[in-house]
C-alpha atoms as a PDB file:
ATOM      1  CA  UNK A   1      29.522   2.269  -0.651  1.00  0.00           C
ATOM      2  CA  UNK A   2      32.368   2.319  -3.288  1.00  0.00           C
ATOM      3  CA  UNK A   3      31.998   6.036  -3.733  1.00  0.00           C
ATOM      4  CA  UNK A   4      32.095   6.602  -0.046  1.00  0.00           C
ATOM      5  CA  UNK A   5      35.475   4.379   0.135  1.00  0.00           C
ATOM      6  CA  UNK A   6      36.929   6.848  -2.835  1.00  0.00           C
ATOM      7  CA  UNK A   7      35.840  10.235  -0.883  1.00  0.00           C
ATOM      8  CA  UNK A   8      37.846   9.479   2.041  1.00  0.00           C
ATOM      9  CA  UNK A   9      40.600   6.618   0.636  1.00  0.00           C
ATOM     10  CA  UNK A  10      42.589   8.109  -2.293  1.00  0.00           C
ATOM     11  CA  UNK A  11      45.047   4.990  -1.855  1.00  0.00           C
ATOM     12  CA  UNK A  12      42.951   2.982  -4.652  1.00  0.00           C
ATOM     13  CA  UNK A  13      44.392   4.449  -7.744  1.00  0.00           C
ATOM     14  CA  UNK A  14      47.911   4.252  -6.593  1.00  0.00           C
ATOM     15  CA  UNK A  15      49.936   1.589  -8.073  1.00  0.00           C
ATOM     16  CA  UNK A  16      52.940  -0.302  -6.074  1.00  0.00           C
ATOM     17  CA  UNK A  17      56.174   1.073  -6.579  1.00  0.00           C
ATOM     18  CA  UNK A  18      57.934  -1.923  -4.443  1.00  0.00           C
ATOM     19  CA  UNK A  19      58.164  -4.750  -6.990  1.00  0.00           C
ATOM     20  CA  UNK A  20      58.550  -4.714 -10.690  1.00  0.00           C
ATOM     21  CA  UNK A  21      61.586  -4.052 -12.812  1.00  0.00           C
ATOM     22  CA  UNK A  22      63.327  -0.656 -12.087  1.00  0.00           C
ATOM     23  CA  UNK A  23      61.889   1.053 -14.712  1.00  0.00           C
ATOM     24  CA  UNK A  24      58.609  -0.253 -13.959  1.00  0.00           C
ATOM     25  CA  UNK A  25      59.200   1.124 -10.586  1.00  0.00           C
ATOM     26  CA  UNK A  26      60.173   4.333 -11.426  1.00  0.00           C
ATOM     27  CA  UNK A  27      57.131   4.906 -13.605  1.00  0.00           C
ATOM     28  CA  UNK A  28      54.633   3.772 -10.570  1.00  0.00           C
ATOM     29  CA  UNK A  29      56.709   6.653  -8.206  1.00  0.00           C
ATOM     30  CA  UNK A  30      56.045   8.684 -10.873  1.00  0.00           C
ATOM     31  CA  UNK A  31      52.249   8.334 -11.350  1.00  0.00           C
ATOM     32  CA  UNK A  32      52.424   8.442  -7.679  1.00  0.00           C
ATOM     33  CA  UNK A  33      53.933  11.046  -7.362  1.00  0.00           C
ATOM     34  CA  UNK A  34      51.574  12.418  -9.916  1.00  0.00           C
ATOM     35  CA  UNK A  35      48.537  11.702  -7.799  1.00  0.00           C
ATOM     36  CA  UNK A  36      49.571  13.334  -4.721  1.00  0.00           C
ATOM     37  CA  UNK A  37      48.798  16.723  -5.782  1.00  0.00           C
ATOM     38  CA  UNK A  38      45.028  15.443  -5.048  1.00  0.00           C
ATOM     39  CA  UNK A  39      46.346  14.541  -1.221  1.00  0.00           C
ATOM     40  CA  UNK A  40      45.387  17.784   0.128  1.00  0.00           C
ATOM     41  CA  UNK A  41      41.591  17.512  -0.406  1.00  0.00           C
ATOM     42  CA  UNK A  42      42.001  14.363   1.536  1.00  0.00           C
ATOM     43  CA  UNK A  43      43.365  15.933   4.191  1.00  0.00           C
ATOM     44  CA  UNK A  44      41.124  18.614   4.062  1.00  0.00           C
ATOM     45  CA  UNK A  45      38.238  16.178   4.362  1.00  0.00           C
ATOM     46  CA  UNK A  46      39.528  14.165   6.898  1.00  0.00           C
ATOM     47  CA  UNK A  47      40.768  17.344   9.357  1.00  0.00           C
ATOM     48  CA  UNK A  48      36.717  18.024   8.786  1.00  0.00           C
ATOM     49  CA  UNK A  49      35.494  14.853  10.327  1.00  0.00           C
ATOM     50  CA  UNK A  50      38.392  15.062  13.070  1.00  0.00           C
ATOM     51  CA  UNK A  51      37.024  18.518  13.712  1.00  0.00           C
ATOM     52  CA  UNK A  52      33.143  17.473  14.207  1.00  0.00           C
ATOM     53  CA  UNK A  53      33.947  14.552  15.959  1.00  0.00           C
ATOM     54  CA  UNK A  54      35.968  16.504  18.568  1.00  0.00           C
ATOM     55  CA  UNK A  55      32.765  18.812  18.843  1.00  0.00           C
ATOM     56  CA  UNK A  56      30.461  15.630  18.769  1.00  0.00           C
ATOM     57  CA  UNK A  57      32.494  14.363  21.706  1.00  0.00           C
ATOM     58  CA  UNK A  58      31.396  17.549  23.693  1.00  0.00           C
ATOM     59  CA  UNK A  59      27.900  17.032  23.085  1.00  0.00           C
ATOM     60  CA  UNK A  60      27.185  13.400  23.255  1.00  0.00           C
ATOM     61  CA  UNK A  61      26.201  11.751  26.150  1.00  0.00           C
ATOM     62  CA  UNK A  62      28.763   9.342  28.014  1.00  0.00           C
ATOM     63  CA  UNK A  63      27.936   6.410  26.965  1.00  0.00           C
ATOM     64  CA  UNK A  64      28.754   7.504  23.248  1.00  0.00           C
ATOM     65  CA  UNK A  65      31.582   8.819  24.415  1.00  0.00           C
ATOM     66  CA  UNK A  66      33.680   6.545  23.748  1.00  0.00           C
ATOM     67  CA  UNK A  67      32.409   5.517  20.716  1.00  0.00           C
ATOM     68  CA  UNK A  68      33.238   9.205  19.591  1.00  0.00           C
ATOM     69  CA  UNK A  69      36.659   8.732  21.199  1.00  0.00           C
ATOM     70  CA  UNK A  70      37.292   5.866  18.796  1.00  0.00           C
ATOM     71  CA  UNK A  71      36.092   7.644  15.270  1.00  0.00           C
ATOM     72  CA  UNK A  72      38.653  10.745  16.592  1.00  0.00           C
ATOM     73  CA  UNK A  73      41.242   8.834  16.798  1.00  0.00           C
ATOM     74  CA  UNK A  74      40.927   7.412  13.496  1.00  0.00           C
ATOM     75  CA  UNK A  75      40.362  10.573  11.827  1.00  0.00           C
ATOM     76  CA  UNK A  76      43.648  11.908  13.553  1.00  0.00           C
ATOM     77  CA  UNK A  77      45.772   8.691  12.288  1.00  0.00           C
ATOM     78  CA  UNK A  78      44.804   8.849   9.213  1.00  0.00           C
ATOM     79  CA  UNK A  79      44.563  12.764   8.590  1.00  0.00           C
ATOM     80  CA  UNK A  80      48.557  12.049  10.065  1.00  0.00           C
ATOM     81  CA  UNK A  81      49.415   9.235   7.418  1.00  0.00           C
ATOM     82  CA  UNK A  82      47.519  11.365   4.712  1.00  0.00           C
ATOM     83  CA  UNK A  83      49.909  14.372   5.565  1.00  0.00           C
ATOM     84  CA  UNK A  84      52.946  11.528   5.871  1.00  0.00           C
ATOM     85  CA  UNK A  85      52.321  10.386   2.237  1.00  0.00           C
ATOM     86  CA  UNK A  86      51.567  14.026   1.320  1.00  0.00           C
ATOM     87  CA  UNK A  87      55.546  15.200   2.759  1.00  0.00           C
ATOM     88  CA  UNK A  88      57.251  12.076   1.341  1.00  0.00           C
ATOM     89  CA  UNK A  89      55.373  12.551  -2.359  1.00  0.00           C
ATOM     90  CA  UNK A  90      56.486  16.082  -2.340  1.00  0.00           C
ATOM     91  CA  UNK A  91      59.982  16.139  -1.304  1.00  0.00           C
ATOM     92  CA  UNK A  92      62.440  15.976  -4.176  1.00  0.00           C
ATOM     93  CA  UNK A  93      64.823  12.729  -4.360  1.00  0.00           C
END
């Protein structure tokens, strides 16, 4: 089950960059920053599920429907806050 949390999460390995000393701080950015060249297989894997639930939804009959609905709308937040993270990690401050 762990190894199916660290397919689709890549959140795990990141470290918090909110408390800490400053320098300790800047050196959790950086290894964040570090790790977010990894984001786009994320994304990648999550715009795949997003993609075969939307045919899934097609296909299944209506009272899966909404269960479908449901795993879509996941996979769109999250593909969303994957790209999010993705933007903010890459922009230059």
């Amino acid at each position: 089950m762990k190894r199916l949390i660290a397919y689709f999460w890549p959140f795990e390995s990141y470290r918090d960059a909110e408390h800490g000393s400053m320098m300790e701080r800047a050196a959790a950015l950086r290894y964040n920053r570090q790790l977010s060249s990894g984001l786009p297989v994320y994304i990648n894997r999550w715009a795949v599920c997003a993609a075969v639930e939307l045919m899934l939804l097609q296909m299944v009959p209506v009272l899966l429907a909404p269960l479908v609905a449901v795993l879509l709308t996941v996979s769109v937040c999250t593909l969303m806050h994957l790209v999010r993270v993705w933007l903010v990690f890459r922009r230059r401050l």
